[in-house]
Protein backbone atom coordinates (compact mmCIF):
# COMPACT_ATOMS: atom_id res chain seq x y z
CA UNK A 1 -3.62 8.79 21.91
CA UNK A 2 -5.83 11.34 20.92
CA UNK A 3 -8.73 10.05 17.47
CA UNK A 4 -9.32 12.06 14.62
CA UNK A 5 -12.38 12.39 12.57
CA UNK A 6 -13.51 9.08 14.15
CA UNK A 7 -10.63 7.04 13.35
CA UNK A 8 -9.55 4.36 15.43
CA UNK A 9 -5.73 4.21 15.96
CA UNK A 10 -3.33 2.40 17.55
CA UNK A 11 0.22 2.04 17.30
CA UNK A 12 1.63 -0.98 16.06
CA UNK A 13 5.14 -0.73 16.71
CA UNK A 14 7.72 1.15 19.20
CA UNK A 15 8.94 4.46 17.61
CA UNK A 16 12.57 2.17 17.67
CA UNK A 17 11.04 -0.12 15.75
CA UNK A 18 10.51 1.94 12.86
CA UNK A 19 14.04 3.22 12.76
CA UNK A 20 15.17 -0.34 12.51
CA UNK A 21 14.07 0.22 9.02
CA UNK A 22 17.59 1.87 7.95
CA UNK A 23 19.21 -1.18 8.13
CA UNK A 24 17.46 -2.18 4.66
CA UNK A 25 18.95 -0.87 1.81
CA UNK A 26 16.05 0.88 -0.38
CA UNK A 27 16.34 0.05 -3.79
CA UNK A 28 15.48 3.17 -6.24
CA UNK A 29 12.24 3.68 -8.12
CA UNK A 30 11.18 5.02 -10.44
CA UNK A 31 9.30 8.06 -9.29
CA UNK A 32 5.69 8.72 -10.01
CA UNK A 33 4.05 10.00 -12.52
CA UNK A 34 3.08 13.98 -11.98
CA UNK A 35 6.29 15.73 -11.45
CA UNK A 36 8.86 14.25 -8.76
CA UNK A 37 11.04 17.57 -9.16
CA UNK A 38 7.34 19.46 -7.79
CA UNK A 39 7.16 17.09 -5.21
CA UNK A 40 10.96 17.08 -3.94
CA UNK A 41 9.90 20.84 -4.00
CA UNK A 42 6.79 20.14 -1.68
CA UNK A 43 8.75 18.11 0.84
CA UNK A 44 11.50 20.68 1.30
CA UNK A 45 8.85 23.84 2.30
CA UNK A 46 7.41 21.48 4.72
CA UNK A 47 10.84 20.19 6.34
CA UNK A 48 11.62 24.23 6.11
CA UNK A 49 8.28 26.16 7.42
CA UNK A 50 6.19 23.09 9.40
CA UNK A 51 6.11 24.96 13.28
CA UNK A 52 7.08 21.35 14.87
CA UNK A 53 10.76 21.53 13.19
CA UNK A 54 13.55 24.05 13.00
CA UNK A 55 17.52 24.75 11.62
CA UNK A 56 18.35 22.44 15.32
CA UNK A 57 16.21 19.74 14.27
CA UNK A 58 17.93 16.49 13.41
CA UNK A 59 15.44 14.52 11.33
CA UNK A 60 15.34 10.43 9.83
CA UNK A 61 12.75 10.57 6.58
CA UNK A 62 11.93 7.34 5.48
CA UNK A 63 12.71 7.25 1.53
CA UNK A 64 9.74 4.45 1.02
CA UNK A 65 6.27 6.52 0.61
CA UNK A 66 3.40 5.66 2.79
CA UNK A 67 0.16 4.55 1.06
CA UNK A 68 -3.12 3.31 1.05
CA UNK A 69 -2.19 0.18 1.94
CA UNK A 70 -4.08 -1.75 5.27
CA UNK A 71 -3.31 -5.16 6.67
CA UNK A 72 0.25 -5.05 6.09
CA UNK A 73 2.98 -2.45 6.82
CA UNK A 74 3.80 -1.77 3.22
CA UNK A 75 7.44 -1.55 2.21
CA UNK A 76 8.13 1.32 4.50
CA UNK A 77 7.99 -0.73 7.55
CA UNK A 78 4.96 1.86 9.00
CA UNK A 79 1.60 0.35 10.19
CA UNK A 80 -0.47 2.59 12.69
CA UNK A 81 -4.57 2.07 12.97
CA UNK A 82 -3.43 -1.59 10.81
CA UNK A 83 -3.06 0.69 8.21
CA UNK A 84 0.24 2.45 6.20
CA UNK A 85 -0.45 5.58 7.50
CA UNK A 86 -2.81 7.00 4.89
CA UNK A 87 -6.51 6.11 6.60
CA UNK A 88 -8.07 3.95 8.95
CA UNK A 89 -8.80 0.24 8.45
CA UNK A 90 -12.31 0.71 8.86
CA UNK A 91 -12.85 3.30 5.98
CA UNK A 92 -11.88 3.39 2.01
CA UNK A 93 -9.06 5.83 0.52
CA UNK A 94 -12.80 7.49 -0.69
CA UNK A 95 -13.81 8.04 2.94
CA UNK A 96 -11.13 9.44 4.14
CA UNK A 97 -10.58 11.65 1.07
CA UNK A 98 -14.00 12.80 2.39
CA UNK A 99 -12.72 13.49 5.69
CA UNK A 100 -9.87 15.58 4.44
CA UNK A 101 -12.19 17.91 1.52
CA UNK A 102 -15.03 18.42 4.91
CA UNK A 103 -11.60 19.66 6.53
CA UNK A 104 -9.70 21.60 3.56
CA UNK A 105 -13.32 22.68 1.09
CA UNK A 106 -10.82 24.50 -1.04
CA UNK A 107 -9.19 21.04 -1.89
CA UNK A 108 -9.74 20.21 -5.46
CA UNK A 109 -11.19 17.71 -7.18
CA UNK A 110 -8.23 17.30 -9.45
CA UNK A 111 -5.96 17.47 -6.64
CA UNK A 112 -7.87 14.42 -4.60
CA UNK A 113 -7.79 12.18 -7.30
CA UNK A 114 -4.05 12.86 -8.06
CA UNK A 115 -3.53 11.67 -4.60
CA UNK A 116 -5.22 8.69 -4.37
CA UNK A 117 -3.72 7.59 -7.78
CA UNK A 118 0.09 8.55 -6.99
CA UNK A 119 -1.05 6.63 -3.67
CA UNK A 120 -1.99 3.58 -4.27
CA UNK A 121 1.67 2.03 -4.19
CA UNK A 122 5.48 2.79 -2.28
CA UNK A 123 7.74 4.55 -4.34
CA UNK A 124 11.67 5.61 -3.23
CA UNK A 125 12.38 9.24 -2.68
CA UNK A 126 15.15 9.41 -4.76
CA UNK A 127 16.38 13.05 -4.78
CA UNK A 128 17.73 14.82 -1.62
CA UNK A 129 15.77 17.32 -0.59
CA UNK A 130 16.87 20.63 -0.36
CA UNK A 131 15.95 21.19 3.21
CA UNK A 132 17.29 23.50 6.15
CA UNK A 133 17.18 21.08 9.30
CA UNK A 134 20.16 18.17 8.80
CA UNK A 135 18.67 15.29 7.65
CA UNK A 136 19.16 11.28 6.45
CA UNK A 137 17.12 8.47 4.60
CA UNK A 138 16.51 5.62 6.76
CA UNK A 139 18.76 4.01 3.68
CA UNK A 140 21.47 5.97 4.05
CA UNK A 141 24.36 3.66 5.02
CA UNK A 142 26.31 5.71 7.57
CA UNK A 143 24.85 8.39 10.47
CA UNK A 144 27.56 10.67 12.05
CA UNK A 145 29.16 9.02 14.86
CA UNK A 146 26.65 10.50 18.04
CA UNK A 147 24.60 11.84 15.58
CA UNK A 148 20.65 11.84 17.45
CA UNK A 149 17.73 12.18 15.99
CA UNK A 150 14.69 14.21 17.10
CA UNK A 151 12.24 13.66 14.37
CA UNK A 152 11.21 10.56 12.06
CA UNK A 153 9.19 11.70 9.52
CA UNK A 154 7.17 9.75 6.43
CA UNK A 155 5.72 11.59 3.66
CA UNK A 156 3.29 10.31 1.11
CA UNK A 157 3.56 11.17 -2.32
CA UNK A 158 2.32 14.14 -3.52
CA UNK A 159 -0.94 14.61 -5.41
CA UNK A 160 -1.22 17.80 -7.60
CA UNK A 161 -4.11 19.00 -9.38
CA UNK A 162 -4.50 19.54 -13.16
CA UNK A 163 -2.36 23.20 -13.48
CA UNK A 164 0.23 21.99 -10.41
CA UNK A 165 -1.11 24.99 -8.27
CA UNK A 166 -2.16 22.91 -5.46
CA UNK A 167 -0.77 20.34 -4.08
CA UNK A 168 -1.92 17.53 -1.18
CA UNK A 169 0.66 15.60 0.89
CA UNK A 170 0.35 13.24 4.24
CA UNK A 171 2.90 13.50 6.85
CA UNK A 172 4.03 10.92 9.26
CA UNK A 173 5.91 12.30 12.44
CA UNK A 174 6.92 10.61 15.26
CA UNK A 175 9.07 12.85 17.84
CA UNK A 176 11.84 11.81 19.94
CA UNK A 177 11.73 14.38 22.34
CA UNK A 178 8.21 14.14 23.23
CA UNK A 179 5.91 11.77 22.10
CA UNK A 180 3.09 14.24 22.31
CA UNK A 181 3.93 15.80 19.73
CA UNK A 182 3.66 12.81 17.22
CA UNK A 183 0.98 12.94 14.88
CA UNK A 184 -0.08 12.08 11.53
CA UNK A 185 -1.85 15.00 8.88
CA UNK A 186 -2.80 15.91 5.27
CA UNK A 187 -1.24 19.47 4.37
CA UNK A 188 -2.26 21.12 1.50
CA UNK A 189 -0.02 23.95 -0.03
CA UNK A 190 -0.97 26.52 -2.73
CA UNK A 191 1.93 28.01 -4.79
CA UNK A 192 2.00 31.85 -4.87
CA UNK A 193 4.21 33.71 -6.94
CA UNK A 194 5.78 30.58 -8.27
CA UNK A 195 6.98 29.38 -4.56
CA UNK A 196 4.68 26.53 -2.64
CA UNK A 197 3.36 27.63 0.69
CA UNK A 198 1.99 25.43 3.66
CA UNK A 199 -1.39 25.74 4.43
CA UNK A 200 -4.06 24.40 6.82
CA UNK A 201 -4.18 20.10 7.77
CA UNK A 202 -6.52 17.90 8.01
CA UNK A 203 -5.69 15.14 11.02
CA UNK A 204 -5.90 11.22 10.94
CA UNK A 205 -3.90 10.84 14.25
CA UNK A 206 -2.10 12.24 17.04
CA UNK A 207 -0.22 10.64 20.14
């Protein structure tokens, strides 16, 4: 497993492990203050323009959002580095908000402390996302019979800053094709022209 920006990881469960999470039935939440319908927006450029995945990829999102959360794996069933996916047990949501502004300076302030506030607690995806590559919750009661997966992917949720121009999300992937190319990132889009675009990432961990 490869560290990044100094953070000590390790994985806490088997890749199958996490899946077992679909047999739980996710109850629905109340989404978030700072706009849900932006956010369901956010997650469906990345399922649609992130390099890793494309119109063959056959992905399992997990509907419970990762957090800040360390010591426990959260209500999403994740825990990598002791941690729900959002920093390193040895360093504060403040640290590692550090980490990611050294990596992306044209993060804003607005936009960082969106994030840690939307972050600080699991909520339930509870729109579908309007994405290219086929796709179910981990809740969802019933896969395709010899439907595979190739990707499992957990998203935070989104932090926006003051004008919703800018937007910072955490991403959770764990391949089942080749483990190498599992790996854990901040992403921060822009919108231009009224559409959000993917930009640069700031890593926390990679397999």
């Amino acid at each position: 497993m490869i560290l990044a920006s100094r953070v000590s990881l390790s994985l806490a469960v088997g890749v199958l492990g996490f899946i077992s999470v679909a047999a739980v039935p996710a109850q629905r939440a109340t989404p978030p203050d700072g706009g849900q319908s932006d956010a369901i927006k956010v997650y469906a450029v990345f399922l649609n323009t992130y390099p890793g995945f494309g119109r063959g990829s056959q992905i399992v999102i997990a509907d419970k959002t990762l957090t800040f959360v360390c010591g426990s794996e959260g209500d999403n069933g994740f825990s990598i580095g002791g941690c729900n996916g959002l920093r390193s047990n040895d360093e504060s949501p403040s640290d590692r908000m550090a980490i990611v502004k050294r990596d992306l300076p044209e993060l804003n302030a607005s936009t960082i402390l969106a994030f840690v506030s939307q972050n600080e607690h699991s909520v339930t995806i509870h729109e579908r996302i309007p994405a290219l590559p086929t796709y179910y919750y981990f809740s969802d009661p019933d896969l395709p019979k010899g439907w595979k997966y190739t990707h499992l992917v957990y998203f935070s949720s989104v932090g926006f800053n003051t004008d919703h121009t800018q937007a910072l999300l955490n991403v959770g992937i764990f391949s089942a094709t080749d483990q190498r190319d599992s790996k854990g990132a901040y992403f921060i889009l822009t919108k231009q022209a009224g559409k959000w675009v993917l930009g640069a990432s700031s890593a926390i961990w990679q397999m």
